[in-house]
Protein backbone atom coordinates (compact mmCIF):
# COMPACT_ATOMS: atom_id res chain seq x y z
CA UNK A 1 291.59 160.27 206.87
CA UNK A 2 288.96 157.71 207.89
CA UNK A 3 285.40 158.40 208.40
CA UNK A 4 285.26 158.37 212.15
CA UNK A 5 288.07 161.55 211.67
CA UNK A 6 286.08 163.08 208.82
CA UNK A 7 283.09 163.25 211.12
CA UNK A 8 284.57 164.21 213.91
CA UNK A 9 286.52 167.04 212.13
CA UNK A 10 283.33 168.87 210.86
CA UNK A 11 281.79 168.74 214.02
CA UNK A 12 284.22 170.66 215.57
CA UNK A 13 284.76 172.45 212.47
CA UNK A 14 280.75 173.31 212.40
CA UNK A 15 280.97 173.76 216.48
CA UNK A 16 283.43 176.74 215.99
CA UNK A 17 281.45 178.84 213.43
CA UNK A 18 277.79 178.22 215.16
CA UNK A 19 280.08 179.98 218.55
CA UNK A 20 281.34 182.34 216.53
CA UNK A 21 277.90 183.51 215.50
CA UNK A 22 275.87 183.56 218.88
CA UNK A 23 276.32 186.40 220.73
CA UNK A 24 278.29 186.43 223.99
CA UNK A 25 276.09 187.44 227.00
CA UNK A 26 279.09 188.75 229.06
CA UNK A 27 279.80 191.07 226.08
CA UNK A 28 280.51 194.57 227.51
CA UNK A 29 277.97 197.57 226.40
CA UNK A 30 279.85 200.25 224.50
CA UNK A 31 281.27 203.02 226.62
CA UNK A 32 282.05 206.73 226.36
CA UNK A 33 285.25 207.48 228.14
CA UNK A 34 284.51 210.74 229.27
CA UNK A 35 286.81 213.51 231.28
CA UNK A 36 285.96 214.46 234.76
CA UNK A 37 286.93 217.72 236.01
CA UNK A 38 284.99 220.75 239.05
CA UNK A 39 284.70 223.57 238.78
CA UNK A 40 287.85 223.90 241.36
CA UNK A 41 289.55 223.61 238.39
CA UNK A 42 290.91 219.87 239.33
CA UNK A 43 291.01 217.51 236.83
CA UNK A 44 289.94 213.80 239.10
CA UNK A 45 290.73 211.81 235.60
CA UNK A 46 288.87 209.69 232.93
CA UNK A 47 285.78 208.25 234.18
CA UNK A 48 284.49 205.45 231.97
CA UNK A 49 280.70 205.98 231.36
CA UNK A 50 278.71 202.64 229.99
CA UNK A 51 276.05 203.13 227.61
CA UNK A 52 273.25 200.94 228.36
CA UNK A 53 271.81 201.43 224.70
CA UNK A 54 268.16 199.54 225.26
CA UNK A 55 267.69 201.37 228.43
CA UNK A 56 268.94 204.75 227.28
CA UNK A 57 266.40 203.77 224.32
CA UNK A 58 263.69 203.42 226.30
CA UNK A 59 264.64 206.74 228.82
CA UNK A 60 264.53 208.79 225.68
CA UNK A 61 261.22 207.63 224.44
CA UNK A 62 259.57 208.09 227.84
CA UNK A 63 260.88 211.99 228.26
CA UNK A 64 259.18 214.93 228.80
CA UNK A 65 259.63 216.64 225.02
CA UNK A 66 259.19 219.94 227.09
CA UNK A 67 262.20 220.18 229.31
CA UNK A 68 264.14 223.19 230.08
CA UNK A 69 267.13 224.24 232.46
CA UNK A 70 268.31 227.82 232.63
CA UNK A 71 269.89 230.18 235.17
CA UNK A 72 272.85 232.68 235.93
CA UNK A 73 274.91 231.93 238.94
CA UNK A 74 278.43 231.94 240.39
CA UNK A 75 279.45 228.81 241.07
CA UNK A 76 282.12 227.88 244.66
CA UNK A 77 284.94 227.95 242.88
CA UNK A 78 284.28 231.33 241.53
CA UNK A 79 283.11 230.43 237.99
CA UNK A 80 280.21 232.80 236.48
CA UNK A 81 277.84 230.37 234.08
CA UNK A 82 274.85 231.38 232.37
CA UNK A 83 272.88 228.77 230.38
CA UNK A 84 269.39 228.28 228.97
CA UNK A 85 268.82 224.84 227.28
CA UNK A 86 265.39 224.15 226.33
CA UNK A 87 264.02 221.03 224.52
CA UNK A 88 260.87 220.72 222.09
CA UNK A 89 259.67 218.27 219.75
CA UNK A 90 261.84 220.13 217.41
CA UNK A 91 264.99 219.57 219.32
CA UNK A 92 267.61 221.24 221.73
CA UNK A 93 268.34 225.35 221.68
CA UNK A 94 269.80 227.43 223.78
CA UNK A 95 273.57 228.60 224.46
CA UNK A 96 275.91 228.55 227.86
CA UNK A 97 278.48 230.66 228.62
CA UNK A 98 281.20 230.09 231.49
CA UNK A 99 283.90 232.02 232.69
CA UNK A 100 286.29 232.07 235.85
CA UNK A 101 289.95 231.73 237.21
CA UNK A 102 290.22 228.33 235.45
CA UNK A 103 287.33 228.32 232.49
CA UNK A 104 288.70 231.41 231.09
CA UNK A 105 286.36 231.92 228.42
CA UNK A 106 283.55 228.82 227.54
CA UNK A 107 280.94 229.38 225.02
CA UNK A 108 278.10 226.80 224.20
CA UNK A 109 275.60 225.72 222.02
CA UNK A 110 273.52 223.71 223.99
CA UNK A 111 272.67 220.05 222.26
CA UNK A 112 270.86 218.09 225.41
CA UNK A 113 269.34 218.12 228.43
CA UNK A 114 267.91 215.88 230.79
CA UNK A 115 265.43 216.82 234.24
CA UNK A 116 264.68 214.44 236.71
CA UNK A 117 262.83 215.95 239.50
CA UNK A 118 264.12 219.31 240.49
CA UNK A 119 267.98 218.78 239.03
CA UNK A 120 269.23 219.13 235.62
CA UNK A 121 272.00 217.85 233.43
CA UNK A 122 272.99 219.94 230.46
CA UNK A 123 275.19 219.19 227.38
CA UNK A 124 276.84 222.28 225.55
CA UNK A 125 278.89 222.14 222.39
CA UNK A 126 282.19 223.92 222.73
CA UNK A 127 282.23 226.74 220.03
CA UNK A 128 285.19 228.54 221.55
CA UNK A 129 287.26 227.69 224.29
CA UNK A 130 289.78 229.75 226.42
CA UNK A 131 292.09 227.96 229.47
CA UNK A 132 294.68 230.27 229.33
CA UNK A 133 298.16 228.88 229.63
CA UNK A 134 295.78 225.75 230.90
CA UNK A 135 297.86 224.34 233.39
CA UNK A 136 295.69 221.35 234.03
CA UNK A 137 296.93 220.12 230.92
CA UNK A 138 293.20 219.77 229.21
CA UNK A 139 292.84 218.38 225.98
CA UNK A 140 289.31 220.23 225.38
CA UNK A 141 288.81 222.46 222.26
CA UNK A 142 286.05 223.54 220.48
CA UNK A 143 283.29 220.24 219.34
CA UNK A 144 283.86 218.64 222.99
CA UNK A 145 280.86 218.52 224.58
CA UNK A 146 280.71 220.30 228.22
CA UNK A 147 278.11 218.62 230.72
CA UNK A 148 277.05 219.91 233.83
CA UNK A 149 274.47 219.76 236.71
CA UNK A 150 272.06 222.14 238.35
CA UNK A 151 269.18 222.24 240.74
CA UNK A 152 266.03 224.58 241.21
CA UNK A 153 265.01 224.60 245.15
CA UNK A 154 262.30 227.44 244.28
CA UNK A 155 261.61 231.02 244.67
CA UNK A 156 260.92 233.02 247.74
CA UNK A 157 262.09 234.30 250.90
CA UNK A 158 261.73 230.66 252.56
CA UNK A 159 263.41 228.32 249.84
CA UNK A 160 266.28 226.82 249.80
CA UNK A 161 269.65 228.15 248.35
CA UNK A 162 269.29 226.74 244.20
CA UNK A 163 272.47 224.49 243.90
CA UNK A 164 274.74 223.09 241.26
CA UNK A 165 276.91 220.39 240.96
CA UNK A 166 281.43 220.97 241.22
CA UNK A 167 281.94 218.04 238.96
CA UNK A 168 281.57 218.45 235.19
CA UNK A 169 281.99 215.89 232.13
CA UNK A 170 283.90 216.20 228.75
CA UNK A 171 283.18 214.39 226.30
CA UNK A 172 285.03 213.82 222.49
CA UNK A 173 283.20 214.68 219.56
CA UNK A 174 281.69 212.07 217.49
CA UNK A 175 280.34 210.21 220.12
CA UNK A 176 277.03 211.18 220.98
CA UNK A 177 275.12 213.11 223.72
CA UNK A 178 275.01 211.52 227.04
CA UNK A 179 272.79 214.55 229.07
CA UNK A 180 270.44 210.57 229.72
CA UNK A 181 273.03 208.76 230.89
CA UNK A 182 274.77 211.33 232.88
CA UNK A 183 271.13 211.39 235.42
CA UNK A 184 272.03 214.28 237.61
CA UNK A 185 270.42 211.77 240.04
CA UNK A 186 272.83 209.38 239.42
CA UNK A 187 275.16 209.40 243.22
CA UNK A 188 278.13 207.54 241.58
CA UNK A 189 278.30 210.48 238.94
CA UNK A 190 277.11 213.53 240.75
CA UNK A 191 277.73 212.36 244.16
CA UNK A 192 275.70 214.18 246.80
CA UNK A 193 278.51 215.58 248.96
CA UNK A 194 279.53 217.87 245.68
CA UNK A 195 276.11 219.88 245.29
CA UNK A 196 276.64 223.55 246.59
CA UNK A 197 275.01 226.07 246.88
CA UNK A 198 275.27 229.12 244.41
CA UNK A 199 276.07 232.70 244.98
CA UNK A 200 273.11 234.94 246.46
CA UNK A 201 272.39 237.04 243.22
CA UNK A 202 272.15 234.17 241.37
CA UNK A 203 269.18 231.74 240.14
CA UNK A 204 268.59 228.46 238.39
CA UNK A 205 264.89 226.95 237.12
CA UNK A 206 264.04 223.80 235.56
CA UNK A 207 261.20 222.99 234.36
């Protein structure tokens, strides 16, 4: 090989590693592929969450260390959930507990929650999980994660009906908590039409 080869062979050669080693821009952020189901009982398929890390980062540094969602309510589809998820410096505590015609029997330890305004999302650990003879064909066992969304329209003879939210989110164990992500102000993952109200004996605060 002459020279003029020899030369032009490491630059190309030296080309490929220094691309190899710069980061692509158009890279995709990780993603959480999470299950979507209501509380219908319909299961609308995998919706495919991204994680915007340095955002998320910078959500979860900004947060109120004091948050807290809680409340006992029947939902429209005839599900009976009580939860209380509060947040401290110290962490997450609290437990959830669902039941109903499709969400036999749901118990939570609650691991996350997120407020924004007057709505909530909430992140329970499943500890024990009934579906029956689960017809829907769920994959969901006890370590999932079970998110949902509620919303506190005050107290008193004049306010509005508290609401909560048909969809909720599944997501596998060993992934993470994704209550900041999962913005129950987000319209492309809690879209408005889908907030309803909740039974008349029932109540929901966050705070």
């Amino acid at each position: 090989m002459n020279i003029s080869r020899l030369s032009l062979a490491l630059t190309v050669f030296f080309a490929l590693v220094w691309a190899s080693c710069v980061p692509d821009s158009h890279t995709p952020q990780p993603e959480q592929i999470l299950l979507r189901g209501n509380l219908h009982g319909k299961v609308d398929g995998l919706a495919s969450v991204s994680v915007p890390v340095a955002d998320d980062a910078q959500e979860i540094a900004l947060r109120n260390p004091n948050s807290s969602a809680s409340g006992h309510y029947l939902t429209n589809g005839g599900h009976t959930i009580t939860l209380m998820a509060m947040e401290n410096p110290g962490g997450v505590h609290g437990q959830g507990h669902i039941t109903g015609p499709i969400y036999l029997d749901v118990e939570l330890d609650m691991a996350c929650v997120t407020v924004s305004g007057n709505r909530a999302t909430v992140g329970g650990e499943i500890l024990s999980v009934d579906l029956g003879d689960n017809p829907l064909g769920l994959p969901i066992e006890p370590g999932w994660i079970f998110y949902l969304a509620v919303e506190d329209n005050g107290e008193g003879a004049n306010a509005a009906s508290d609401r909560h939210h048909s969809f909720v989110y599944f997501g596998m164990p060993g992934f993470g908590l994704f209550c900041d992500i999962l913005n129950p102000n987000n319209p492309v993952l809690w879209p408005e039409g889908l907030w309803f109200d909740i039974g008349p004996a029932g109540q929901i605060q966050v705070k």
